[in-house]
C-alpha atoms as a PDB file:
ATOM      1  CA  UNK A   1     132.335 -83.772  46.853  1.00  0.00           C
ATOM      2  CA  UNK A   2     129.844 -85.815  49.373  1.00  0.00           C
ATOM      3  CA  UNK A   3     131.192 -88.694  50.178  1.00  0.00           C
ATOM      4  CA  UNK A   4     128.772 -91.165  48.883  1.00  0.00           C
ATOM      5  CA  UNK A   5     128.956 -89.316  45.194  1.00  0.00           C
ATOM      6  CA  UNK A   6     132.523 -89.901  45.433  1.00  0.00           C
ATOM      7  CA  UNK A   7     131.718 -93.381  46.014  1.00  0.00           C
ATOM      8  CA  UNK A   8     129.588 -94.098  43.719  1.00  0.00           C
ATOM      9  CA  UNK A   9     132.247 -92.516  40.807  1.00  0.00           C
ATOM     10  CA  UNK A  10     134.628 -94.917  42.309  1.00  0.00           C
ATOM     11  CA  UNK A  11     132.203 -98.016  41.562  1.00  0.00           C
ATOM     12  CA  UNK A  12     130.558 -98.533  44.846  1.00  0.00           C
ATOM     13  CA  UNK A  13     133.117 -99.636  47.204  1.00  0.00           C
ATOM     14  CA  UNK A  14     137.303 -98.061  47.296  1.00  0.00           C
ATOM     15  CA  UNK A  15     140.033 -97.678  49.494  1.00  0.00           C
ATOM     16  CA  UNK A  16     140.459 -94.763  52.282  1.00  0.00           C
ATOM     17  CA  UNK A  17     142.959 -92.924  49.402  1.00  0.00           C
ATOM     18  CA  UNK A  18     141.042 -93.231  46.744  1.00  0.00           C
ATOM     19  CA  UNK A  19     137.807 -91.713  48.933  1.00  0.00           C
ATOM     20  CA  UNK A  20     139.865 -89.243  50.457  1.00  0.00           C
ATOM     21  CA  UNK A  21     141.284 -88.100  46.457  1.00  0.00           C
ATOM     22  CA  UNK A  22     137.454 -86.912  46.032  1.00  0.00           C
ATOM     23  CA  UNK A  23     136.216 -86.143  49.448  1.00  0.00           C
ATOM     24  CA  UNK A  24     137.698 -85.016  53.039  1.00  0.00           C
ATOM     25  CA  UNK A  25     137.669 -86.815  56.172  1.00  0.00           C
ATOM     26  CA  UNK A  26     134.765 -85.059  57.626  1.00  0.00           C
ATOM     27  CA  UNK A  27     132.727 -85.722  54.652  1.00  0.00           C
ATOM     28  CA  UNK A  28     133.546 -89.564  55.039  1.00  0.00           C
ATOM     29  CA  UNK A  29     133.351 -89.661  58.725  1.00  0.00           C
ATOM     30  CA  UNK A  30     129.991 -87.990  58.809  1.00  0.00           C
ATOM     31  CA  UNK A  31     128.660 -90.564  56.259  1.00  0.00           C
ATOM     32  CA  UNK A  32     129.776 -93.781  58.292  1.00  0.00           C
ATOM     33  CA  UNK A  33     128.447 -92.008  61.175  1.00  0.00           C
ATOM     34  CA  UNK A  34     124.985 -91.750  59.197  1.00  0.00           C
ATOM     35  CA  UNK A  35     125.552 -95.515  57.691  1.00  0.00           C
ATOM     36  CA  UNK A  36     125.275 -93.925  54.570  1.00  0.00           C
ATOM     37  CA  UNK A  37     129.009 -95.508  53.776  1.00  0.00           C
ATOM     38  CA  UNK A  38     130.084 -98.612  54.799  1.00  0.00           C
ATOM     39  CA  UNK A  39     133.776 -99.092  56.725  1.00  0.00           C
ATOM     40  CA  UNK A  40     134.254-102.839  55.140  1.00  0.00           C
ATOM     41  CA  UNK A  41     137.552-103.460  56.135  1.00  0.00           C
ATOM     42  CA  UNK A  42     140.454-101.579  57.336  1.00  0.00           C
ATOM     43  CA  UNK A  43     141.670 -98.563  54.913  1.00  0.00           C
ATOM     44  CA  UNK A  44     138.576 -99.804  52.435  1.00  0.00           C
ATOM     45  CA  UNK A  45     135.030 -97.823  52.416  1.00  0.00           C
ATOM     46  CA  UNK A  46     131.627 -99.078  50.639  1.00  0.00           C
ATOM     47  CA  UNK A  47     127.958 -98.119  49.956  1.00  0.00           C
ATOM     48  CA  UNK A  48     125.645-100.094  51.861  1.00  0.00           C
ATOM     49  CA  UNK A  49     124.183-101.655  48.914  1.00  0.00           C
ATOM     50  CA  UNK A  50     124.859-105.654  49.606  1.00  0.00           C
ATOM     51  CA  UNK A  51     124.028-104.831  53.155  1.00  0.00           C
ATOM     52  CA  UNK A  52     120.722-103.664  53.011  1.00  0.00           C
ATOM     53  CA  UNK A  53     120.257-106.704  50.014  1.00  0.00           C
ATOM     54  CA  UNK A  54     121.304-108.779  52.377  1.00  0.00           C
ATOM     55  CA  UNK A  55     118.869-107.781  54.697  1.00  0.00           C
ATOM     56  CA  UNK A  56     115.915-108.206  52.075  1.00  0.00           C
ATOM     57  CA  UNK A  57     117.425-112.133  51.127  1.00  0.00           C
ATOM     58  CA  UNK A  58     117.088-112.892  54.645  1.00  0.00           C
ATOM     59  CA  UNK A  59     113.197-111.913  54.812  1.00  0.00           C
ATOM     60  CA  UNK A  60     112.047-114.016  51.820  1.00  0.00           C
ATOM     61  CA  UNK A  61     114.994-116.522  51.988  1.00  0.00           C
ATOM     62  CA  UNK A  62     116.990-115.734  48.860  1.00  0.00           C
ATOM     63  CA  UNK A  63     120.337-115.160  47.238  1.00  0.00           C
ATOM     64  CA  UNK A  64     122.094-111.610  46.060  1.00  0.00           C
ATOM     65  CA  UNK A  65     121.725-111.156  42.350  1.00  0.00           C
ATOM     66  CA  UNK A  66     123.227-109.128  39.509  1.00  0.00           C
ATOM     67  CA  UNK A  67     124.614-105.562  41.275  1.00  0.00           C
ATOM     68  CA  UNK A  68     123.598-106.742  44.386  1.00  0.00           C
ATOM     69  CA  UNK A  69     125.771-109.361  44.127  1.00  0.00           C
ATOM     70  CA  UNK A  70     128.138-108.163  42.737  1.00  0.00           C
ATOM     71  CA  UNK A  71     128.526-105.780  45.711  1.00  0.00           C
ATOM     72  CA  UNK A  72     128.706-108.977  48.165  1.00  0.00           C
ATOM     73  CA  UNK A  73     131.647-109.624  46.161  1.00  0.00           C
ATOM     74  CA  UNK A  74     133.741-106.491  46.618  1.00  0.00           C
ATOM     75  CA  UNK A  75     133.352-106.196  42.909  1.00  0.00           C
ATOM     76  CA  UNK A  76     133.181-102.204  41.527  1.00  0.00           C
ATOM     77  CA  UNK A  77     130.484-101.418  39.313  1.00  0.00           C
ATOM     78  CA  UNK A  78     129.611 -99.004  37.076  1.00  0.00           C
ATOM     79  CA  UNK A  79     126.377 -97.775  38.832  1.00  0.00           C
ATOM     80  CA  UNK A  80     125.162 -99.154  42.358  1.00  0.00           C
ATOM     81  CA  UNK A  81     121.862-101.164  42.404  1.00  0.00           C
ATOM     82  CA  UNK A  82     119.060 -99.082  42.960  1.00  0.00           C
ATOM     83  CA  UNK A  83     117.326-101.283  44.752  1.00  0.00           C
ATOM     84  CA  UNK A  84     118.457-104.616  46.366  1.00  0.00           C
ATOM     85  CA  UNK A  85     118.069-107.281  43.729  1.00  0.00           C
ATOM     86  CA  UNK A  86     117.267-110.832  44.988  1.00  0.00           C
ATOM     87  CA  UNK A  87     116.474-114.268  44.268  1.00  0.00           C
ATOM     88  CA  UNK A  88     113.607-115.681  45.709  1.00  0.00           C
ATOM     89  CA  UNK A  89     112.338-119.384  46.004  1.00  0.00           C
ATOM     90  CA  UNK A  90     108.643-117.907  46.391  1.00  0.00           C
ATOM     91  CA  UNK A  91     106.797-114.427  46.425  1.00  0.00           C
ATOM     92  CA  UNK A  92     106.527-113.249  49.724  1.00  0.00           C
ATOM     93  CA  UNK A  93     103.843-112.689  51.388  1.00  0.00           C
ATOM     94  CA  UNK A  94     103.966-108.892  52.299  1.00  0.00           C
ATOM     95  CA  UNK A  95     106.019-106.374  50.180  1.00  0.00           C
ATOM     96  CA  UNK A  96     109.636-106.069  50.214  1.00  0.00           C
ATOM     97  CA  UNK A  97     112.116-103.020  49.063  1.00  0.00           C
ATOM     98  CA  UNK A  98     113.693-104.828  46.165  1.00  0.00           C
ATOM     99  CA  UNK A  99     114.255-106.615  42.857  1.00  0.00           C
ATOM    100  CA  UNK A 100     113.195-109.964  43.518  1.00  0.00           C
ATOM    101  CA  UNK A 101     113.408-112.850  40.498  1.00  0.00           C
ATOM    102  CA  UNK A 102     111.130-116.381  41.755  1.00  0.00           C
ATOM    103  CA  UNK A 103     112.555-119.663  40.814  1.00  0.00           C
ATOM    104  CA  UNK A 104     114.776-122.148  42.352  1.00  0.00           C
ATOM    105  CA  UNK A 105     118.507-121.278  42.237  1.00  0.00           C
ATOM    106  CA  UNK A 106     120.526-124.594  41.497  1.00  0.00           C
ATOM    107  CA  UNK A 107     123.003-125.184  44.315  1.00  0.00           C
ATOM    108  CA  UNK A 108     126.032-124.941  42.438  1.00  0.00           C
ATOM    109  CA  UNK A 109     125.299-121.195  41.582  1.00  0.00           C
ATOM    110  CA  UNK A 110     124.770-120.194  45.039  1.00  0.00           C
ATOM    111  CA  UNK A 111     127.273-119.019  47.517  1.00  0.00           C
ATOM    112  CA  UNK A 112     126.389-118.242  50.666  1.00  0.00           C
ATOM    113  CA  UNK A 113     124.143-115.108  50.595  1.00  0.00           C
ATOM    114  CA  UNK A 114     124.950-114.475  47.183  1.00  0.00           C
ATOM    115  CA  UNK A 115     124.927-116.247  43.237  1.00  0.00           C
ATOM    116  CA  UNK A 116     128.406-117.583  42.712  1.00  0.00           C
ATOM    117  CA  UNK A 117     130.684-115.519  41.410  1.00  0.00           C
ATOM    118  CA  UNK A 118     130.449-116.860  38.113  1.00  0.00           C
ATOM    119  CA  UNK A 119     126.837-117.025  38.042  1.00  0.00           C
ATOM    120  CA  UNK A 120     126.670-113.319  39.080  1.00  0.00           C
ATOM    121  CA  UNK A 121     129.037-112.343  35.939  1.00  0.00           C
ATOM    122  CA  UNK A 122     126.712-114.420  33.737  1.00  0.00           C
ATOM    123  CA  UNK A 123     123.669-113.036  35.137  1.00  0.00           C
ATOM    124  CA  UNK A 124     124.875-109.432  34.435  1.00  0.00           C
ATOM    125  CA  UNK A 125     126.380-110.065  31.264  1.00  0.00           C
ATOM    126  CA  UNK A 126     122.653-111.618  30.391  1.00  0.00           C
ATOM    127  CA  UNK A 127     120.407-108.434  31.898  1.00  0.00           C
ATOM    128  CA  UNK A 128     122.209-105.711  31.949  1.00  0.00           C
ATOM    129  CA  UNK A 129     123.733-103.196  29.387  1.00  0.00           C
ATOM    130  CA  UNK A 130     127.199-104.335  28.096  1.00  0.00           C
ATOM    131  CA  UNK A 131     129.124-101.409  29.673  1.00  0.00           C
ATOM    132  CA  UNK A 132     127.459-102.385  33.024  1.00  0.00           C
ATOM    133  CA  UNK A 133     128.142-105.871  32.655  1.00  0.00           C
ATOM    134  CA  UNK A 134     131.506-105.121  31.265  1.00  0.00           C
ATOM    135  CA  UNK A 135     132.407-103.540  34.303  1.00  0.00           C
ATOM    136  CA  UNK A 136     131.339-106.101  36.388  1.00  0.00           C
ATOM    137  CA  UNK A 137     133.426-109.095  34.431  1.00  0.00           C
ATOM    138  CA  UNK A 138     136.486-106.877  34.655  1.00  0.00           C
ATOM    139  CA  UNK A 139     136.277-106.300  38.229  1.00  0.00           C
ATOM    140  CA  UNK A 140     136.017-109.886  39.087  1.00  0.00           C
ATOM    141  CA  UNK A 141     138.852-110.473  36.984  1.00  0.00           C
ATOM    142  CA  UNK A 142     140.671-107.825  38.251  1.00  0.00           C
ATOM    143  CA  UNK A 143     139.971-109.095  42.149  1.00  0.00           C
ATOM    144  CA  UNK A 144     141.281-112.342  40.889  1.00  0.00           C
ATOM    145  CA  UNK A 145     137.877-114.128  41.993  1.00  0.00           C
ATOM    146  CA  UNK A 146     137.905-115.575  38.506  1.00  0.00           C
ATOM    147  CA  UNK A 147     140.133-115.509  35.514  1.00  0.00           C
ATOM    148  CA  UNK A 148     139.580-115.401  32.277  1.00  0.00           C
ATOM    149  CA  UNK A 149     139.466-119.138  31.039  1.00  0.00           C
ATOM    150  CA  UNK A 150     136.498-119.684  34.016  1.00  0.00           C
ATOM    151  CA  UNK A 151     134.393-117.178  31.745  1.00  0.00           C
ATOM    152  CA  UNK A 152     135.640-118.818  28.144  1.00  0.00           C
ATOM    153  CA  UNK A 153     134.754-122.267  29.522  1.00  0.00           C
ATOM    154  CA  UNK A 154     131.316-121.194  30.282  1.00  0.00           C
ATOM    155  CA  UNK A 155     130.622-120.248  27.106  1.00  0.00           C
ATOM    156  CA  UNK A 156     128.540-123.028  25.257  1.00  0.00           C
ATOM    157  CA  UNK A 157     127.045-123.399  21.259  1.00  0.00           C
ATOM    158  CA  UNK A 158     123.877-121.949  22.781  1.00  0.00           C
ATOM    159  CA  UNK A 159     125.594-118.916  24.738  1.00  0.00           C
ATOM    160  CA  UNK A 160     123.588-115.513  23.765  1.00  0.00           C
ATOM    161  CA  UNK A 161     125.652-113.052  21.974  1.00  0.00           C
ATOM    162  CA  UNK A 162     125.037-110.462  24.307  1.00  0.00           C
ATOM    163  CA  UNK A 163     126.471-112.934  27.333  1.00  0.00           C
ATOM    164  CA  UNK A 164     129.090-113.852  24.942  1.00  0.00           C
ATOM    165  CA  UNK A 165     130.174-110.334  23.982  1.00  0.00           C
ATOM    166  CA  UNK A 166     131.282-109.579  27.576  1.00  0.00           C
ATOM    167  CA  UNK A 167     132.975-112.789  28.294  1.00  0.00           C
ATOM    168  CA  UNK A 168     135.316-112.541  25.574  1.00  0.00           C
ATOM    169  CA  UNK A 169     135.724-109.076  26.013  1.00  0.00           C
ATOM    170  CA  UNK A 170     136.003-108.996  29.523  1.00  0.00           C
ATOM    171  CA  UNK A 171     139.766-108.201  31.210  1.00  0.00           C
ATOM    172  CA  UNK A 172     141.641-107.839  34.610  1.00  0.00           C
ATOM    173  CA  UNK A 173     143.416-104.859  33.048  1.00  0.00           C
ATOM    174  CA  UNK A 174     141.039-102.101  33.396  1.00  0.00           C
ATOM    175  CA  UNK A 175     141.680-100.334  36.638  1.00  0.00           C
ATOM    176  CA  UNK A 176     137.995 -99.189  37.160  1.00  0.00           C
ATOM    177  CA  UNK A 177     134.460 -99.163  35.972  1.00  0.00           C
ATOM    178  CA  UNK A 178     135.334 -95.625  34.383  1.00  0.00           C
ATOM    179  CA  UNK A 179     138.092 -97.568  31.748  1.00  0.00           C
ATOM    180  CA  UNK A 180     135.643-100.780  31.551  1.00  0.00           C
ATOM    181  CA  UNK A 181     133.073 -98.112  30.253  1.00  0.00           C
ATOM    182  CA  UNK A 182     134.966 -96.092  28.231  1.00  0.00           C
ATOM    183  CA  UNK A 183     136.256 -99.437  26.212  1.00  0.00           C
ATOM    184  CA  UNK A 184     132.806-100.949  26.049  1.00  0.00           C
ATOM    185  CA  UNK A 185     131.777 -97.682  24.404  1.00  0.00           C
ATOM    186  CA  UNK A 186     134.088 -98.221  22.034  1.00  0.00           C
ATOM    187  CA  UNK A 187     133.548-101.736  21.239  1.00  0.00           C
ATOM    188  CA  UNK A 188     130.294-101.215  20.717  1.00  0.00           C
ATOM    189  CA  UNK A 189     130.501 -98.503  18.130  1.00  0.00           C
ATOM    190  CA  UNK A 190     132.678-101.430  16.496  1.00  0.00           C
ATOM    191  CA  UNK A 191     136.137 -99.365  17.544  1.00  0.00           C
ATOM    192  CA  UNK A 192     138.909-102.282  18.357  1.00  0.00           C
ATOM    193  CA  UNK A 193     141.187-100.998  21.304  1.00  0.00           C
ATOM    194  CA  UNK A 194     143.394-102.482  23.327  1.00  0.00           C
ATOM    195  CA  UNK A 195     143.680-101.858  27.307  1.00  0.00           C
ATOM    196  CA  UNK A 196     147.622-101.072  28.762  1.00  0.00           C
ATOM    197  CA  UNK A 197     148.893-101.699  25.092  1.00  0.00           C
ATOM    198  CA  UNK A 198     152.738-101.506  26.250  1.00  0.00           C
ATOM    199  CA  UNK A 199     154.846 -99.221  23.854  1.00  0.00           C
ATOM    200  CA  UNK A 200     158.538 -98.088  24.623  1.00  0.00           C
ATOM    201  CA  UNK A 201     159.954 -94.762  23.846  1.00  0.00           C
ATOM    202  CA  UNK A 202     162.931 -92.975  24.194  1.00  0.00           C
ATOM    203  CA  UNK A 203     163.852 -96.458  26.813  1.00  0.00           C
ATOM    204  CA  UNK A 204     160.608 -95.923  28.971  1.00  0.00           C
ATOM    205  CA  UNK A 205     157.968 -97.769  28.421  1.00  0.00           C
ATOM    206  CA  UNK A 206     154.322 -96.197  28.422  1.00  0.00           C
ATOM    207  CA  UNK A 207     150.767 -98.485  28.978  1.00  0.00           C
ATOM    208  CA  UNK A 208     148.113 -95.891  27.226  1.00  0.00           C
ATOM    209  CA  UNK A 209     144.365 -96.763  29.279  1.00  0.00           C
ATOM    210  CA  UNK A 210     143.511 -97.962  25.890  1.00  0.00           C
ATOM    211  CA  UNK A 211     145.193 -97.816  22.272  1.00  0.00           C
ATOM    212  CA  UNK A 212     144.400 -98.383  18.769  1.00  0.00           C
ATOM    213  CA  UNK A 213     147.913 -99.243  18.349  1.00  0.00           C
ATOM    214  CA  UNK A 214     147.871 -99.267  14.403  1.00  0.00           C
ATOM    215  CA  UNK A 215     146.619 -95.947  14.073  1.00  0.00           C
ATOM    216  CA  UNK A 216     149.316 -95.096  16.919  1.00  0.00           C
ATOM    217  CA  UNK A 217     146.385 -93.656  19.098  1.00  0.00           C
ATOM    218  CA  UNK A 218     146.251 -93.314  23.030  1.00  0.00           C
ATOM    219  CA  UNK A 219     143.099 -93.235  24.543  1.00  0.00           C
ATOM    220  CA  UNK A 220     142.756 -91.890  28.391  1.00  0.00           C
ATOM    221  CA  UNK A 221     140.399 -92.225  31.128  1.00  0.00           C
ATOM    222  CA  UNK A 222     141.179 -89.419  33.315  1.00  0.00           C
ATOM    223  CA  UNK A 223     139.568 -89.572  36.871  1.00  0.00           C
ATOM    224  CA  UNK A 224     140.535 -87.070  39.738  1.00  0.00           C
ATOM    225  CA  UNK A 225     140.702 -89.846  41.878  1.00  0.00           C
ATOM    226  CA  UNK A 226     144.321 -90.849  40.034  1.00  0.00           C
ATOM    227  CA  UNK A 227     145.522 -87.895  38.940  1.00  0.00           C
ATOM    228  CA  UNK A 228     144.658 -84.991  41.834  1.00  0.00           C
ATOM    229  CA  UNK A 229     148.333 -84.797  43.232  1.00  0.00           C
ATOM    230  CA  UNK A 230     150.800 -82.775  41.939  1.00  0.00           C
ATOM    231  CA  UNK A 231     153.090 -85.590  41.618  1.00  0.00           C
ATOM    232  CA  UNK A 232     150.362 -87.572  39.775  1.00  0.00           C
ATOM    233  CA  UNK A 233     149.955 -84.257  37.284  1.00  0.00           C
ATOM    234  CA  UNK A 234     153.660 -84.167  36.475  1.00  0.00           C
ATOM    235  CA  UNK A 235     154.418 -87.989  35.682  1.00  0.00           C
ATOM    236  CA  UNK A 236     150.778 -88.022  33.468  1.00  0.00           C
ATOM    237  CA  UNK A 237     152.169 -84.418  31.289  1.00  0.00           C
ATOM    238  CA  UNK A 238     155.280 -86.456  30.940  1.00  0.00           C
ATOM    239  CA  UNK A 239     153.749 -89.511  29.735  1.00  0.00           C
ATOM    240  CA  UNK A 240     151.971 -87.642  27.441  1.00  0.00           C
ATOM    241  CA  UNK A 241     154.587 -85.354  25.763  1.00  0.00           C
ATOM    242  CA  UNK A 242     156.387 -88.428  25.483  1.00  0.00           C
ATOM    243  CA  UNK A 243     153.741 -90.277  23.618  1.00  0.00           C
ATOM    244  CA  UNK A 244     152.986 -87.506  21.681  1.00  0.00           C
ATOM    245  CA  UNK A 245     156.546 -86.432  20.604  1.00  0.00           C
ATOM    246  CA  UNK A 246     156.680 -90.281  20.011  1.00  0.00           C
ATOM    247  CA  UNK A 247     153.838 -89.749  16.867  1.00  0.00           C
ATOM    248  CA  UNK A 248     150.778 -90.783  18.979  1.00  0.00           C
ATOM    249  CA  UNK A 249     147.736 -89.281  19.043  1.00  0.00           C
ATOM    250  CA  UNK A 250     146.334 -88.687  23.059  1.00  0.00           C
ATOM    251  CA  UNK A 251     142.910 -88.313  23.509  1.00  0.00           C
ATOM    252  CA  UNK A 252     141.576 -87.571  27.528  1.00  0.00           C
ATOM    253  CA  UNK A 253     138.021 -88.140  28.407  1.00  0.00           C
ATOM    254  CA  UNK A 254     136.795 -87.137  32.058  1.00  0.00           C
ATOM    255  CA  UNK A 255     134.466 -89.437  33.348  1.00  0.00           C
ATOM    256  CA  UNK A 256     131.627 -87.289  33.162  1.00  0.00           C
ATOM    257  CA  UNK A 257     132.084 -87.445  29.601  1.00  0.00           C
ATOM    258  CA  UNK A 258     132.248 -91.102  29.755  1.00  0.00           C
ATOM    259  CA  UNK A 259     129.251 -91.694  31.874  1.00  0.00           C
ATOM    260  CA  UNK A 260     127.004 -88.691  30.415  1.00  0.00           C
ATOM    261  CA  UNK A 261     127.917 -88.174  27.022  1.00  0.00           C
ATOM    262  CA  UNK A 262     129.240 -91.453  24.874  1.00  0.00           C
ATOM    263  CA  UNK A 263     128.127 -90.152  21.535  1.00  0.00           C
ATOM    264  CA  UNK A 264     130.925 -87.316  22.288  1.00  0.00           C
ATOM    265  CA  UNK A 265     133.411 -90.201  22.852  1.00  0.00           C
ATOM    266  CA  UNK A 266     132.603 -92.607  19.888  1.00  0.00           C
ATOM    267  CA  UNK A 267     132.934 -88.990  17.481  1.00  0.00           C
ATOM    268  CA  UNK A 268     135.838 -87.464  18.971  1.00  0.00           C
ATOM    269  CA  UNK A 269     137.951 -91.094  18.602  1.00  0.00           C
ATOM    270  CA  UNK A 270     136.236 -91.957  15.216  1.00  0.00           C
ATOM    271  CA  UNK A 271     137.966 -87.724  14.048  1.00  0.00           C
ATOM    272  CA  UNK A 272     141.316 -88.773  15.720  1.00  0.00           C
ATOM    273  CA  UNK A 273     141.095 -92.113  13.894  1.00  0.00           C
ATOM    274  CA  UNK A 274     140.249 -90.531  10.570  1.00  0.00           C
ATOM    275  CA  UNK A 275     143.864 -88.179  10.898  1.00  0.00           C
ATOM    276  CA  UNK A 276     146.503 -89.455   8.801  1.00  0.00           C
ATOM    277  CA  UNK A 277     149.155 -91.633  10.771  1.00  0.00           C
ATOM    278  CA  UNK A 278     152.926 -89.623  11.376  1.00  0.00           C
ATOM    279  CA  UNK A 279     155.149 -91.844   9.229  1.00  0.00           C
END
């Protein structure tokens, strides 16, 4: 897989390993090389989505906004931006490669070349689609750049339900946009699951991606990037027999399916769910 398409499954920016579990080294070498991925840090590897944003914010002045900002971050998303998204105090006078939104940004929601990091979660949770947003909130969460009660105590009588949805929804336990998609797809076909539900059998205990524990159903997000090895095969066929000789019900989506084909989720979960439960 090219380098930058294993990036951009991986949410936009991911450690060497992770990179490396989709792609080889000559792939990724030859993409830095052609600054078409980003060496952020050591052992950690990017698109170079906030950079070029950041270029268009200096032109007109501005501030990173919703993807884009969320890229400044270090945040994983479900999809890049597709173009840099900006704030803008006024239209500029020539034309510029991006997204940009005119208005004054209040200082407290600005952070150096970017919205805050609360602001950007509210500003995605506002514009974009709830599994993008999702994905966002649970990434910033899962950085530990916010926790949950900074996004419950923004919440206000005159919060939209759309911004609202994702803030009380939103968790630090989903280890990647593919699981924050796969559980928004869920929630919004009105399916309640729960992420790393913790259940112990046979003296092990097991943390399904997501479970509907009442109906005793495990629901996984399986991404090569986690489960290429060997190793990784063996423990996940383990954890599985064991959940299923437990009475639970596995399900496995890829992420294609996730990403491509959600109507195929929602109906696959909605048969399991409509088994009858082992006693």
């Amino acid at each position: 897989m090219d380098a930058v398409a294993a990036l951009t499954r991986l949410g936009g920016i991911a450690s060497a390993a992770d990179v490396l579990a989709l792609t080889s080294r000559k792939r990724l070498r030859r993409a830095v090389e052609a600054r078409r991925v980003v060496h952020v840090s050591r052992g950690r590897y990017a698109l170079p989505t906030a950079d070029e944003a950041r270029e268009v914010a200096l032109l007109v002045g501005g501030h990173l906004r919703l993807l884009s900002a969320a890229a400044h971050w270090g945040w994983e998303t479900k999809w890049p931006a597709r173009y840099p998204q900006v704030y803008a105090v006024q239209k500029p006078n020539r034309p510029v490669d991006g997204e940009l939104v005119c208005g004054v940004l209040p200082r407290a929601d600005r952070d150096g070349w970017a919205t805050s990091r609360l602001r950007t979660v509210l500003d995605c949770a506002g514009e974009l689609p709830f599994d993008e947003a999702l994905a966002v909130a649970d990434s910033a969460l899962r950085h530990e750049d916010l926790i949950h009660e900074d996004l419950l105590a923004a919440l206000r009588p005159d919060t939209p339900a759309r911004v609202r949805r994702v803030l009380e929804h939103a968790s630090p336990l989903a280890a990647n946009p593919f699981e924050s998609v796969l559980r928004a797809i869920l929630v919004e076909a009105g399916i309640d699951v729960v992420p790393q539900w913790a259940t112990t059998l046979g003296g092990v205990t097991y943390h399904p991606d997501l479970a509907e524990p009442f109906r005793a159903l495990a629901i996984e997000a399986n991404s090569w990037a986690f489960h290429a090895g060997r190793r990784e095969h063996d423990t996940d066929c383990e954890r599985y027999n064991a959940l299923v000789v437990g009475g639970w019900t596995v399900l496995r989506f890829t992420w294609e399916q996730v990403m491509f084909a959600p109507h195929l989720v929602v109906d696959t979960v909605r048969a399991a769910m409509a088994l009858p439960v082992a006693a």
